[in-house]
Protein backbone atom coordinates (compact mmCIF):
# COMPACT_ATOMS: atom_id res chain seq x y z
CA UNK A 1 -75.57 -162.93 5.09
CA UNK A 2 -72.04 -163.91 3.89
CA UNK A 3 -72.09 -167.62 3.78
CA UNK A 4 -68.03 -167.78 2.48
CA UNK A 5 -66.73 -167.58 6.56
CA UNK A 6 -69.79 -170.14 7.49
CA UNK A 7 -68.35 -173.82 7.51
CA UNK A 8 -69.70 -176.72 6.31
CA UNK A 9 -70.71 -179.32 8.43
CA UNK A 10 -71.54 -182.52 7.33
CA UNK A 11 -72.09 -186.37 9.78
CA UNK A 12 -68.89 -188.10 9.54
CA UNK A 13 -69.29 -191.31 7.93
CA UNK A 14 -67.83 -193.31 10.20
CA UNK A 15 -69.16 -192.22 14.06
CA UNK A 16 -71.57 -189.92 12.60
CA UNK A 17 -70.09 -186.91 14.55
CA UNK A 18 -69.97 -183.55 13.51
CA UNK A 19 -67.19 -183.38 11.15
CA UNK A 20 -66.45 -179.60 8.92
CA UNK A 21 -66.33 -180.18 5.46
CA UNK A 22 -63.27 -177.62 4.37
CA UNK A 23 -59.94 -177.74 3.16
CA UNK A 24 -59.06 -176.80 6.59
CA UNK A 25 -60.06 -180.17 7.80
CA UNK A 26 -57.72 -182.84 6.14
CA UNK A 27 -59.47 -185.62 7.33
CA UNK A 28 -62.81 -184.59 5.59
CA UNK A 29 -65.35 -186.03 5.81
CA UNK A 30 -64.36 -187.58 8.66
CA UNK A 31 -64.32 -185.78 11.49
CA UNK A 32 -60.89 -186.95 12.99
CA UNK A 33 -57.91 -189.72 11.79
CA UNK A 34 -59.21 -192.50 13.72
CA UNK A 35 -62.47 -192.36 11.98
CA UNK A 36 -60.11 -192.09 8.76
CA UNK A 37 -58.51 -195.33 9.80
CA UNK A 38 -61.19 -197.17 10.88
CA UNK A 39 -62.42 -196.84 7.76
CA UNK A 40 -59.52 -197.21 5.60
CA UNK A 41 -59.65 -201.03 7.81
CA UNK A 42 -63.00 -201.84 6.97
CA UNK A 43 -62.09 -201.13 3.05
CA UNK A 44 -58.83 -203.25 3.33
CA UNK A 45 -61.09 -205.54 5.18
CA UNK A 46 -63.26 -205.68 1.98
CA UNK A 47 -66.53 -205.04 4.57
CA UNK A 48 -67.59 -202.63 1.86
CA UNK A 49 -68.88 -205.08 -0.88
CA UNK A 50 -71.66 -204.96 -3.66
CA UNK A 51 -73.88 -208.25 -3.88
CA UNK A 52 -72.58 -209.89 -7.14
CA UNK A 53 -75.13 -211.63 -9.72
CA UNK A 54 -72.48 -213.93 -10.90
CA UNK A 55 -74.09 -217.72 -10.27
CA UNK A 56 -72.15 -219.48 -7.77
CA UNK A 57 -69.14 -221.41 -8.49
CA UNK A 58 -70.54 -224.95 -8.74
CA UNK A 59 -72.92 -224.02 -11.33
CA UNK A 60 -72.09 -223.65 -14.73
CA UNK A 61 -72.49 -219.84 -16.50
CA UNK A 62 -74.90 -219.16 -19.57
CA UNK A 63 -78.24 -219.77 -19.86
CA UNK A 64 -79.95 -222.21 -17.39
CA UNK A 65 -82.85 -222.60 -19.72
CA UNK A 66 -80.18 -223.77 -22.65
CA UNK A 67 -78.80 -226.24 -19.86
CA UNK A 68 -81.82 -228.81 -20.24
């Protein structure tokens, strides 16, 4: 079987649609601009964020055993 003419296709991340995963597609891997866009929002939003294990901003940084 000749898997070079078989496309790719991967869940968009966004609506989890069917989305091909080529150069062909220039929206990959989303499956369409809106889903691009909505997307590109939520980043600008800053919706995508990692948990942080800084201490909050009333208490003071270093060692909380040294604090005492």
């Amino acid at each position: 079987m000749d898997t070079s003419t078989q496309e790719r296709v991967v869940a968009c991340p966004s609506c989890n649609g069917r989305s091909v995963f080529s150069a062909q597609n220039i929206y990959r891997p989303f499956c369409s601009a809106h889903c691009k866009n909505l997307d590109l929002g939520a980043w600008a939003d800053e919706a995508f964020r990692l948990g942080a294990d800084a201490p909050p901003d009333d208490m003071p940084f270093g060692d909380p055993k040294a604090a005492n």
